[in-house]
Structure formats: C-alpha cells, structure tokens
Protein backbone atom coordinates (compact mmCIF):
# COMPACT_ATOMS: atom_id res chain seq x y z
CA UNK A 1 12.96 4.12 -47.44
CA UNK A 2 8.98 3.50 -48.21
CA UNK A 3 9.28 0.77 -45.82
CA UNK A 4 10.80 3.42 -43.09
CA UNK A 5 8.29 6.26 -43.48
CA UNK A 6 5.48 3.88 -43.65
CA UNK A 7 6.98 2.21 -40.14
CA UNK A 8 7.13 5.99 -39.01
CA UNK A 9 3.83 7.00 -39.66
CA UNK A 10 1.96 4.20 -37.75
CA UNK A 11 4.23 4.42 -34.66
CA UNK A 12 3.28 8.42 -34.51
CA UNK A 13 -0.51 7.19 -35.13
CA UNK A 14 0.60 3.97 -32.22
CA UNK A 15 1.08 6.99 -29.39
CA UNK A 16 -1.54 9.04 -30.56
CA UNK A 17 -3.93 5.92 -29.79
CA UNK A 18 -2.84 5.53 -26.59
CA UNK A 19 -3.43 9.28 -26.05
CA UNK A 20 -6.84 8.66 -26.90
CA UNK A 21 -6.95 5.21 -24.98
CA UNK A 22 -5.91 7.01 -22.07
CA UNK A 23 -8.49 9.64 -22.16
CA UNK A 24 -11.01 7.76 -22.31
CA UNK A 25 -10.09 5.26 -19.90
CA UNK A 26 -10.13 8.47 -17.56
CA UNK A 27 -13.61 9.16 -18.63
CA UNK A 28 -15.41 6.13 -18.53
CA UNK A 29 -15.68 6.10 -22.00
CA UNK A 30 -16.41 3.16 -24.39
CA UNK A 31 -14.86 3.93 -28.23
CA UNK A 32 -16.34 1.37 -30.97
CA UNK A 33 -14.86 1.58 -34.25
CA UNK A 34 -16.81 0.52 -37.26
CA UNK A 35 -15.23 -0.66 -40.51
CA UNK A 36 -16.80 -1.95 -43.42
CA UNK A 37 -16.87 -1.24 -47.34
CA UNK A 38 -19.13 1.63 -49.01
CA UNK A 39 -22.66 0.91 -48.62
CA UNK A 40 -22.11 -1.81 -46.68
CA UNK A 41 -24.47 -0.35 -43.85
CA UNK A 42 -21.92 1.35 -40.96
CA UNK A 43 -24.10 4.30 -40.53
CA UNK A 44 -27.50 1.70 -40.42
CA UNK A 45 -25.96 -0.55 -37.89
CA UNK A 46 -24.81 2.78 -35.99
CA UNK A 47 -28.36 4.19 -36.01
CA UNK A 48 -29.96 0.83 -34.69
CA UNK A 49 -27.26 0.60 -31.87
CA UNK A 50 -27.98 4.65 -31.17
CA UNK A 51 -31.77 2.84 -30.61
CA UNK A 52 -31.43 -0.26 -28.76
CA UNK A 53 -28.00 0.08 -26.56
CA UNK A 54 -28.28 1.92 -23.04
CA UNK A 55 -26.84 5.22 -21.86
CA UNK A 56 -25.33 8.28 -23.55
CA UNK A 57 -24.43 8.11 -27.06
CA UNK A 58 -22.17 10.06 -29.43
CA UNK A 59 -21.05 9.67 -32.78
CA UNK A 60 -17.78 10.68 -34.79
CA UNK A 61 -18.38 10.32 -38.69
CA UNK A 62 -15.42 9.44 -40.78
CA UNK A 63 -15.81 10.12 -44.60
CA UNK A 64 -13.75 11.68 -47.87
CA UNK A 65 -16.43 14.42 -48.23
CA UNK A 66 -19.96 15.23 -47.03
CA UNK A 67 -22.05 15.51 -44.31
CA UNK A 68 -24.01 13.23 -45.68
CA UNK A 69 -24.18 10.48 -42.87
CA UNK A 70 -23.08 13.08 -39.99
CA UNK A 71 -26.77 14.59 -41.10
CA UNK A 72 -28.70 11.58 -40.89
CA UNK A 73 -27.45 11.01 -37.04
CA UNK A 74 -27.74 14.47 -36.46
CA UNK A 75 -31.58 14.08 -36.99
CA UNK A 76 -31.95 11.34 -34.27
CA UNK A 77 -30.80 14.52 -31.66
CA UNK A 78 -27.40 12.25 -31.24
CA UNK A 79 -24.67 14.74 -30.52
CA UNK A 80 -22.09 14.50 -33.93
CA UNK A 81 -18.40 15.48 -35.08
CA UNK A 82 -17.92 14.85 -39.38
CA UNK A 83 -13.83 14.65 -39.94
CA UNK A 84 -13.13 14.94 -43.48
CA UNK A 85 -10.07 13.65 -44.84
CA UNK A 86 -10.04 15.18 -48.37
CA UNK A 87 -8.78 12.06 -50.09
CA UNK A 88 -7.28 9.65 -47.63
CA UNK A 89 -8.98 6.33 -46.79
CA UNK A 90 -8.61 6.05 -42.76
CA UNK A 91 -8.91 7.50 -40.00
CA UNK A 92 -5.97 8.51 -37.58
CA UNK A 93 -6.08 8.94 -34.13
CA UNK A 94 -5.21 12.14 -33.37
CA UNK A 95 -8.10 13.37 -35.58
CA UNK A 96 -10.53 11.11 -33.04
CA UNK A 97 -8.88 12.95 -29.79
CA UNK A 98 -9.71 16.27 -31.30
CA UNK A 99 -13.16 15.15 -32.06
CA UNK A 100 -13.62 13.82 -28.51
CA UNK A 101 -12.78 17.14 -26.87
CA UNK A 102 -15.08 19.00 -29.83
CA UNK A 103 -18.02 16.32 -28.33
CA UNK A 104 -16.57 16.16 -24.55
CA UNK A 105 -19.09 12.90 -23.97
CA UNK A 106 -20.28 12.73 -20.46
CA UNK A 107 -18.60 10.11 -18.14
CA UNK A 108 -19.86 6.66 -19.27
CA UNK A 109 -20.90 7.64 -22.60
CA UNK A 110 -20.62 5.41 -25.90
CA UNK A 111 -19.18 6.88 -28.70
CA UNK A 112 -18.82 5.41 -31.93
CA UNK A 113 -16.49 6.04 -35.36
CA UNK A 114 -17.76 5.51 -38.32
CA UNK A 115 -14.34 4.59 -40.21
CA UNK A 116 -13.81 5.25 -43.96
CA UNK A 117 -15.48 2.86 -46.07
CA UNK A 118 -12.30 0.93 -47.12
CA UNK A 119 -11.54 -2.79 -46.30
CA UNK A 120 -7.67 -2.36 -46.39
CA UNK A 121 -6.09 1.14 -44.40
CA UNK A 122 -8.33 1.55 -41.49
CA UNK A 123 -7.55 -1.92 -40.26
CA UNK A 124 -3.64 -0.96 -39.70
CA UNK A 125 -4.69 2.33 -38.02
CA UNK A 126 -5.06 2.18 -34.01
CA UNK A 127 -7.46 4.61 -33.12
CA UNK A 128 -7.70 4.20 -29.58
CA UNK A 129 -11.09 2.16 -29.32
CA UNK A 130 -12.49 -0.01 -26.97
CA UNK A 131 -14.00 -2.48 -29.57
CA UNK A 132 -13.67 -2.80 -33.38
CA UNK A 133 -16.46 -3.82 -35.40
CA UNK A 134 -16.57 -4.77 -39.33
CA UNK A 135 -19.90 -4.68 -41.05
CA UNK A 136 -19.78 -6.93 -44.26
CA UNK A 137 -22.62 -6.96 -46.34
CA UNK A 138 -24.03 -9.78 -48.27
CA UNK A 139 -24.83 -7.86 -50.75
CA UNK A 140 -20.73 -7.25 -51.62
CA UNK A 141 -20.57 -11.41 -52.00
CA UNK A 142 -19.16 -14.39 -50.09
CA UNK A 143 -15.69 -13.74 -51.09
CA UNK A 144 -14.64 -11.14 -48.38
CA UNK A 145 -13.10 -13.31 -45.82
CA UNK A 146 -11.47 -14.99 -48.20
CA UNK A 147 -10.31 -11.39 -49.92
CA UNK A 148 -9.02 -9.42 -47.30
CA UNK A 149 -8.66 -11.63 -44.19
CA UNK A 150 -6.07 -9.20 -42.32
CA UNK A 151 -8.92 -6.41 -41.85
CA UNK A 152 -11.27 -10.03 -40.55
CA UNK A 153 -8.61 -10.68 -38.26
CA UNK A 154 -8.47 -7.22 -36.38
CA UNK A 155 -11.88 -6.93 -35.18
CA UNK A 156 -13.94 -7.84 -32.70
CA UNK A 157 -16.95 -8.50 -34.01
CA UNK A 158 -18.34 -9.41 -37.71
CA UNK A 159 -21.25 -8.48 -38.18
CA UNK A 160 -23.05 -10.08 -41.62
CA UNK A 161 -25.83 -7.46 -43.21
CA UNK A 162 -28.18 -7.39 -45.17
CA UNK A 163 -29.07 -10.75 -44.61
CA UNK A 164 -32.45 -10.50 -46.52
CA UNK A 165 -30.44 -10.43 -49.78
CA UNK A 166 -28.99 -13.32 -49.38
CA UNK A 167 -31.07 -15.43 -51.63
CA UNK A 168 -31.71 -12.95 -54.36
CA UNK A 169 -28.08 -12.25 -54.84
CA UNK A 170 -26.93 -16.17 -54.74
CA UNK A 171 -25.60 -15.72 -51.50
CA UNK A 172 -22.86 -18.45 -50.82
CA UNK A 173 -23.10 -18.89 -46.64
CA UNK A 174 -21.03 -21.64 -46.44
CA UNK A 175 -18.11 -20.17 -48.43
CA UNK A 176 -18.15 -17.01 -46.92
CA UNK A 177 -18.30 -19.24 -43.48
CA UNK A 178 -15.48 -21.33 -45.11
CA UNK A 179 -13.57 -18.26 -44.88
CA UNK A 180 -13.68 -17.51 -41.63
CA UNK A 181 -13.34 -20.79 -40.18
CA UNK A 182 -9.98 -20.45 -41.67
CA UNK A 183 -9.26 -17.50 -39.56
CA UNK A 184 -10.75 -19.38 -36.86
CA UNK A 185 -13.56 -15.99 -36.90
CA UNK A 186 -16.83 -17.73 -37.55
CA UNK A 187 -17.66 -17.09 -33.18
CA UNK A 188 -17.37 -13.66 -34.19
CA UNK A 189 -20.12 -13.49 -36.52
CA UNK A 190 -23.55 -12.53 -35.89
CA UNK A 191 -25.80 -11.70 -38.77
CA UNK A 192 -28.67 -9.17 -39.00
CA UNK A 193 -31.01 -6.91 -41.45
CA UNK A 194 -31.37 -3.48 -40.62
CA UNK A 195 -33.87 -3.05 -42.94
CA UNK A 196 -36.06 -5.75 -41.98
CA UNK A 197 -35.28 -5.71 -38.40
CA UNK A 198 -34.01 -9.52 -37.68
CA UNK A 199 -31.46 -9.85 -35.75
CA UNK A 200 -31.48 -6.59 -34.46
CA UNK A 201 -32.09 -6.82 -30.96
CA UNK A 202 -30.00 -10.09 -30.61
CA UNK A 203 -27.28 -8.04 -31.80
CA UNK A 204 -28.09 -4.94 -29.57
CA UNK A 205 -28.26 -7.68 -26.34
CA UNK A 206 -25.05 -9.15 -27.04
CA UNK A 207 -23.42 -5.54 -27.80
CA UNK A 208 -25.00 -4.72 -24.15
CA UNK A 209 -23.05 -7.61 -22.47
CA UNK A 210 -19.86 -7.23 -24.10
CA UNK A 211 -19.46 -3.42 -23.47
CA UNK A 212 -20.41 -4.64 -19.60
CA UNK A 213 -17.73 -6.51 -19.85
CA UNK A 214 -15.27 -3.83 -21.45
CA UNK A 215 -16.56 -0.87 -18.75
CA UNK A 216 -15.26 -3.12 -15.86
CA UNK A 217 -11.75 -2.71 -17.64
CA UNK A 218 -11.91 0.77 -18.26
C-alpha cells in the first residue's frame, strides 16, 4: 500500500510538472532548480547568477519557515515569491505554477527555485524546470557523491562551493572526484567561491551558453 500511495503522489506531482513545463514553454521562460544541503550556498550562487547572467530575473524561494532568504533577494530589487511548506522537505510543482502566476515573469525571463535544503526528496520531485542544478559544498566533505549519488545523477550541473575551504577542512578532491567518475558526472562539475569570487564569472559564462542553448528549445 506505501508503495501505491507513494507511486500516486509523484504521478499527480508528474502532470503538475508538465503543467508548469507547458507554461513556460508558452512564455519563453527558463525554470532552474537549485538543490543542495543547508548552508551549502543555494541562495549565494542564486544572488551571483541574479548579477552576472543577462535578462529578466525572478526568484521563487523554497524553505520550512522564514523569509529569511526570500528577504535577502528581495533587497537586490529582484521580484520574489517565499512558499513555505510547514514541515515537508521538497518542493511540488503545483506550488511553483501558483508562484509563477503570483510573479507572472515577462516573456524570456529566468526564474529560479531555490529547493529545500535536503539531498534526498527534492531530487524525485519534477518541478517543471528547464535545468537542475545541485550546489555541494566543500565544506559538508568529500563523501557526497559517494552518499547520495541518485540526487548527483538528476542534475544538470554540479556545482562545487566553497572552494576556498578546501584546504582548511582537509578537503579530499580526488575522492569526492572518485565519486563522480563513478556516475560518469565529473563533466558536470564546475567549482567556484562565492565568497571570494573565483570561479564566478566562468560559471556565469557557461550558465549564459547553456540557457542559449535551452531557449532555442523552448
């Protein structure tokens, strides 16, 4: 029976996605979703992007409670929608088409979705988006890959931050690229420091040609 219900609930979430897939296909939009554990710098990556990528930007925060983040992007005059869930760890799509009529982004526009922090749910949840991104910090260890490679396997892009840590902490790079050369991954990884600033704009340039790429689908 858990087995059923479970099967249920992402089938209803399946056509929801395509509800939202479909609207913005209609509106030129581009939908990233970010994943990544707490703290492991979503809403920094988010806020560089909002800096360095071209057009229109909106943002849809995901978190359990606060405004805490939603505030933060607020102050950058980016137009914002916060979705609490109260308790669960994802996202579900029909909660992202009611926040894309609240925003109604102009024709074009990127908007992104900051997920749950949570390296399990949100990667079985379809939320309708153009690209999926994980941020993975270095400063949660080497191990991740090698922890939860299902939510490594659904994205698009791996993005390594925190980089600067790396040798303070005992940073293990070639285990945690062990890891994903097991999942065949490590092309998808570009690493960065939002706090520093390296490898910001390489990531912002290849982010630039990629959604190119994806708008000539849409």
């Amino acid at each position: 029976m858990q087995i059923k219900v479970i099967r249920d609930i992402l089938e209803k979430n399946d056509k929801s996605a395509e509800h939202v897939r479909r609207l913005c296909r209609e509106r030129g939009i581009t939908l990233i979703n970010v994943l990544g554990s707490p703290g492991a710098g979503k809403t920094s990556f988010i806020q560089s992007m909002l800096e360095h990528l071209p057009g229109k930007k909106y943002v849809i925060e995901g978190d359990i409670a606060s405004t805490i983040d939603a505030e933060k992007i607020a102050r950058m005059g980016v137009n914002v929608v916060q979705i609490n869930t109260g308790g669960a760890c994802h996202l579900i799509a029909d909660t992202i088409y009611d926040a894309l009529q609240q925003l109604t982004p102009e024709a074009g526009a990127i908007v992104f979705i900051e997920n749950i922090g949570n390296l399990v749910c949100p990667s079985s949840f379809d939320l309708g988006e153009s690209l999926r991104v994980l941020v993975s910090s270095a400063a949660e260890g080497d191990d991740k890959p090698h922890k939860y490679p299902t939510t490594f396997q659904t994205v698009d892009l791996i993005i390594l931050s925190k980089c600067d840590v790396k040798d303070v902490i005992g940073f293990n790079d070639g285990y945690y690229r062990q890891g994903l050369r097991m999942l065949d991954l490590e092309d998808k990884l570009l690493e960065v420091s939002f706090r520093t600033g390296a490898g910001e704009q390489e990531l912002a340039d290849y982010l630039t040609t990629k959604l190119a790429y994806i708008k000539k689908g849409l």
